[in-house]
PDB file of N, CA and C in Angstrom:
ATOM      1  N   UNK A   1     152.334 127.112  17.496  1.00  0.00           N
ATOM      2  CA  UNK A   1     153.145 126.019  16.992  1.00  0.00           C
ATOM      3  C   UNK A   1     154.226 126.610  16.075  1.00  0.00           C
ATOM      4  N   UNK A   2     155.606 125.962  16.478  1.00  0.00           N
ATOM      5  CA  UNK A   2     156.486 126.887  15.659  1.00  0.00           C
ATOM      6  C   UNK A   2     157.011 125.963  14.351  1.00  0.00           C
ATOM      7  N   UNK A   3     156.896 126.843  13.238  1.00  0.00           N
ATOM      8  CA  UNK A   3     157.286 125.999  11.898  1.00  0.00           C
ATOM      9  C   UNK A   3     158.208 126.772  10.886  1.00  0.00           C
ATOM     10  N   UNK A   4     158.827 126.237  10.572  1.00  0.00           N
ATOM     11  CA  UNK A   4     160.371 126.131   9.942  1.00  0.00           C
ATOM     12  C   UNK A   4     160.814 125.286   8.815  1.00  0.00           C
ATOM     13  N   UNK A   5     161.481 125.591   8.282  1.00  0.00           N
ATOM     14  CA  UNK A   5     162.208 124.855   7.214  1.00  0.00           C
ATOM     15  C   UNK A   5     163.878 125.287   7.476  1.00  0.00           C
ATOM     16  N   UNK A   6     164.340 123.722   7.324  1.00  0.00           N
ATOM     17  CA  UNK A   6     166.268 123.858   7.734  1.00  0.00           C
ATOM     18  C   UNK A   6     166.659 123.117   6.249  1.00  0.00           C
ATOM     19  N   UNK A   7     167.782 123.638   5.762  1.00  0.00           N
ATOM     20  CA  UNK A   7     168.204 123.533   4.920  1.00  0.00           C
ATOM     21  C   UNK A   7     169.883 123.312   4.932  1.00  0.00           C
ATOM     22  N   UNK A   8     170.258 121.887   4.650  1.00  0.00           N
ATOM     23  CA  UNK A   8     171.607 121.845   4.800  1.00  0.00           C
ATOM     24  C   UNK A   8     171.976 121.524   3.083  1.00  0.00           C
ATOM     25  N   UNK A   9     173.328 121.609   3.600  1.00  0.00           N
ATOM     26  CA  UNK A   9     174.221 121.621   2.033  1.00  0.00           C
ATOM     27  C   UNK A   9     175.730 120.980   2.444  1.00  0.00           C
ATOM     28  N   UNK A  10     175.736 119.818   1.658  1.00  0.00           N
ATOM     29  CA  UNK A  10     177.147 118.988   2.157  1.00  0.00           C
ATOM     30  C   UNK A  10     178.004 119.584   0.855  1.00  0.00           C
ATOM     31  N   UNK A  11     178.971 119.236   1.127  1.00  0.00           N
ATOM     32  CA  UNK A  11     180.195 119.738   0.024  1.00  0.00           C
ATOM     33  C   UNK A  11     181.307 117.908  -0.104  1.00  0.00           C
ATOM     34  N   UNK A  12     181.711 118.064  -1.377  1.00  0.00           N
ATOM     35  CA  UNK A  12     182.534 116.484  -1.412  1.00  0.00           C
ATOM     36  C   UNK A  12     184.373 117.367  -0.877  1.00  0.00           C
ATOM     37  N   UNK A  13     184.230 118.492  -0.899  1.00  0.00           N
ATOM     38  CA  UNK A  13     185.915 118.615  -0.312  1.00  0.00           C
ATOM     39  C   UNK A  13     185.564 120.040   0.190  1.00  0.00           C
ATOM     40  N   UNK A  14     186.697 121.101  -0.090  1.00  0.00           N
ATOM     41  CA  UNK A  14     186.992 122.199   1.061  1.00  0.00           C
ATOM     42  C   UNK A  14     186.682 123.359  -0.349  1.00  0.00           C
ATOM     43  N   UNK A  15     186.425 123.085  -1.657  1.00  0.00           N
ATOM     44  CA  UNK A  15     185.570 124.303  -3.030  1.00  0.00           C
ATOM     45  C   UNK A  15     184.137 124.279  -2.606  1.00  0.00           C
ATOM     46  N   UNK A  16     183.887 125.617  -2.700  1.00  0.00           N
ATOM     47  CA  UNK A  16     182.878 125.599  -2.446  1.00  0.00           C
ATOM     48  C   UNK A  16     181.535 125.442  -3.439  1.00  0.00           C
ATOM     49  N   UNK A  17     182.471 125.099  -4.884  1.00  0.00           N
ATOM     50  CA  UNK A  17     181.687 124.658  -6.139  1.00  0.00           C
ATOM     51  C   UNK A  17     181.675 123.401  -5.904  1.00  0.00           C
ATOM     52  N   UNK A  18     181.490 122.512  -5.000  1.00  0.00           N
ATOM     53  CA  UNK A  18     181.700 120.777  -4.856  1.00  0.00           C
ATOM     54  C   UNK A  18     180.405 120.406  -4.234  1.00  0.00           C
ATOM     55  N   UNK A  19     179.383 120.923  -3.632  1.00  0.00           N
ATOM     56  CA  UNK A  19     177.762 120.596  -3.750  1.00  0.00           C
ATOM     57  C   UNK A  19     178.022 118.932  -4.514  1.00  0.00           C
ATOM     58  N   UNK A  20     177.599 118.456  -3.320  1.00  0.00           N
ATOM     59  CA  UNK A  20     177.210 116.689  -3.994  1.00  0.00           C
ATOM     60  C   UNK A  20     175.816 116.266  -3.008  1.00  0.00           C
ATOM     61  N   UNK A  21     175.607 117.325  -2.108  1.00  0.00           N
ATOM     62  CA  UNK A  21     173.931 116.724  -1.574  1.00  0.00           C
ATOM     63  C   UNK A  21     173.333 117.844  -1.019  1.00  0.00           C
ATOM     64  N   UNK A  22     172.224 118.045  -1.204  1.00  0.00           N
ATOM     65  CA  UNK A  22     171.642 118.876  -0.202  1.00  0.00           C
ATOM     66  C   UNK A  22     170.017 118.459  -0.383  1.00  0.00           C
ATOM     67  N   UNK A  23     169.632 119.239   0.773  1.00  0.00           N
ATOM     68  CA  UNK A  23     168.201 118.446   1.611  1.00  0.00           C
ATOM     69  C   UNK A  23     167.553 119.399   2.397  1.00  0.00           C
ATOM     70  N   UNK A  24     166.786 119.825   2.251  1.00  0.00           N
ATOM     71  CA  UNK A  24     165.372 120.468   2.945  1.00  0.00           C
ATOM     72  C   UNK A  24     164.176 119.815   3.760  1.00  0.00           C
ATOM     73  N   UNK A  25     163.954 120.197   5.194  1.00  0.00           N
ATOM     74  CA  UNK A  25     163.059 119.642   5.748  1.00  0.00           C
ATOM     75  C   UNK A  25     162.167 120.781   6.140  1.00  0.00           C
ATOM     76  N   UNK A  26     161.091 120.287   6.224  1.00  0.00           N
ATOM     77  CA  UNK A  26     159.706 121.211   6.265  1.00  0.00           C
ATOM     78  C   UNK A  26     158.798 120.680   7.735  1.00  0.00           C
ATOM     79  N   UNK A  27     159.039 121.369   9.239  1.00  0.00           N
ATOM     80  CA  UNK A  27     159.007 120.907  10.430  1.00  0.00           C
ATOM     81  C   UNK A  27     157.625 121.723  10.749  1.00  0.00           C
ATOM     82  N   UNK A  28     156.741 121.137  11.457  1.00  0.00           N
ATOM     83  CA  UNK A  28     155.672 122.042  12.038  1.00  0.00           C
ATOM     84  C   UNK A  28     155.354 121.271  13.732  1.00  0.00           C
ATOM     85  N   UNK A  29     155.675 121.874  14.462  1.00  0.00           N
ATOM     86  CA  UNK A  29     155.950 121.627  16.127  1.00  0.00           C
ATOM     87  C   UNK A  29     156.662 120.743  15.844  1.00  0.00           C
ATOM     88  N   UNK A  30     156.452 119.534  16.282  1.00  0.00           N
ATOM     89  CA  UNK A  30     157.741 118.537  16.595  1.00  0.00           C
ATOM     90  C   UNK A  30     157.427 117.553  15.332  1.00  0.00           C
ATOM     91  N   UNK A  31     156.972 117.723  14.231  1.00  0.00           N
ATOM     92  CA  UNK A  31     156.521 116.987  13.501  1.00  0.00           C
ATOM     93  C   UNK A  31     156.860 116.882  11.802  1.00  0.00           C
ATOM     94  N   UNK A  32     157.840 116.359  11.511  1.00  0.00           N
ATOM     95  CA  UNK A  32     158.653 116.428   9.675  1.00  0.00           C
ATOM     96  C   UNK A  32     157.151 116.078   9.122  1.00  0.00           C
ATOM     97  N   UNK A  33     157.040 117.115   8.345  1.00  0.00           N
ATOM     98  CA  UNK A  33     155.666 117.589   7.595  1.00  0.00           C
ATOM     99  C   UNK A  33     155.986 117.300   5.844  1.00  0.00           C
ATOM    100  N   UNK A  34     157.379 117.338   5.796  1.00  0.00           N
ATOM    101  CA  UNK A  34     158.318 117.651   4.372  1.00  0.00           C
ATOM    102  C   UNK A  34     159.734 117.126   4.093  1.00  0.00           C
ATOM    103  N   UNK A  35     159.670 116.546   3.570  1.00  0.00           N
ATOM    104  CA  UNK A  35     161.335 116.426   3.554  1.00  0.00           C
ATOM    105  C   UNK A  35     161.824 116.141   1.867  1.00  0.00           C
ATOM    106  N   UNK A  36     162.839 116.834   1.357  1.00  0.00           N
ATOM    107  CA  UNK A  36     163.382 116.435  -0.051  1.00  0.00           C
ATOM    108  C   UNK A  36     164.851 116.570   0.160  1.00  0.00           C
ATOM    109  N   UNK A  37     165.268 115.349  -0.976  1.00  0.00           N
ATOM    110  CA  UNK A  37     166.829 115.486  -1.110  1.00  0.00           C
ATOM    111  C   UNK A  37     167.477 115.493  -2.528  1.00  0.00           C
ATOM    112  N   UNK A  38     168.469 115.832  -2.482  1.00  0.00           N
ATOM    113  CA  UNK A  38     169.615 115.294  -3.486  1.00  0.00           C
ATOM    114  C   UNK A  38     170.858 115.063  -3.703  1.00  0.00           C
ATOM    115  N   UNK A  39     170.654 113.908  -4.535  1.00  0.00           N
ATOM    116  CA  UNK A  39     172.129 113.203  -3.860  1.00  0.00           C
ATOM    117  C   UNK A  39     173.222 113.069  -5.136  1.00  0.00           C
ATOM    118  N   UNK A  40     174.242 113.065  -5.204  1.00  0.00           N
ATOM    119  CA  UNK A  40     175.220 113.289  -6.051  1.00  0.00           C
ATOM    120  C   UNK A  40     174.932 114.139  -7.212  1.00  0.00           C
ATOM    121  N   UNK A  41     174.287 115.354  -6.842  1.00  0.00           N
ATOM    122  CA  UNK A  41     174.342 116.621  -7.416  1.00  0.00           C
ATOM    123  C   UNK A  41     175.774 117.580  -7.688  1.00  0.00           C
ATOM    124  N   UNK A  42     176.328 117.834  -8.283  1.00  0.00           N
ATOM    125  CA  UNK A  42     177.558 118.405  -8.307  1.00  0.00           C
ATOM    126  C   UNK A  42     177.478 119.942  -9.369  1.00  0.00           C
ATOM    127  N   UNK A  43     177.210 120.792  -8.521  1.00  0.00           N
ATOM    128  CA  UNK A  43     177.265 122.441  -9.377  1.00  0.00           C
ATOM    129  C   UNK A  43     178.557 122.944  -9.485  1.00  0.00           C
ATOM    130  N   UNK A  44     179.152 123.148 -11.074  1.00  0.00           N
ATOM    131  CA  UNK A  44     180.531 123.437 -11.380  1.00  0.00           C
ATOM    132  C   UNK A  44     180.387 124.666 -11.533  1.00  0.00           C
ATOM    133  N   UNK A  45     180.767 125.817 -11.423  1.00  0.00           N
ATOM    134  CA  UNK A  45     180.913 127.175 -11.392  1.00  0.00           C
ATOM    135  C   UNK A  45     181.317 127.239 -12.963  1.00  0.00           C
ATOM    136  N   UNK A  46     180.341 127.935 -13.669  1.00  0.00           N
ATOM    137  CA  UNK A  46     181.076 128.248 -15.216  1.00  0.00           C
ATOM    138  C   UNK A  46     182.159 129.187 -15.306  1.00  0.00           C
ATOM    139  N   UNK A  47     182.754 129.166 -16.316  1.00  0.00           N
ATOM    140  CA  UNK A  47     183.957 129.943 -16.622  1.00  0.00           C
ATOM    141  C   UNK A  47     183.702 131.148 -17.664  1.00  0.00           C
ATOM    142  N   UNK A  48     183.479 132.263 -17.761  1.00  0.00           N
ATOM    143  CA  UNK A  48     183.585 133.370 -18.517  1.00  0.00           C
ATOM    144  C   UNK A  48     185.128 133.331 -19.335  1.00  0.00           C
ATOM    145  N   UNK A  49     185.174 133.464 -20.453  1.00  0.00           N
ATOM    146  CA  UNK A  49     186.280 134.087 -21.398  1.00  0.00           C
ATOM    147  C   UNK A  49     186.126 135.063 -21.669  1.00  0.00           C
TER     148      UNK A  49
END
């Protein structure tokens, strides 16, 4: 039985610091065993001085 985890990552524009969802599913044969999300998450890249 083949098992996997897929992991997508949406973006709100074309930065790649713009993360506003992403979601993990946890599959074993044909069967969602797992699933988590999040939704209007937004990771800003810090700035060093």
């Amino acid at each position: 039985m083949l098992t996997f985890n897929s992991i997508d990552v949406e973006i709100a524009n074309a930065g790649g610091a713009s993360i506003c969802q992403t979601g993990i599913v946890h599959t074993q044969g044909d069967k969602i065993e797992d699933q988590w999300k999040a939704l209007g998450t937004i990771m800003h890249q810090a700035k060093h001085t």
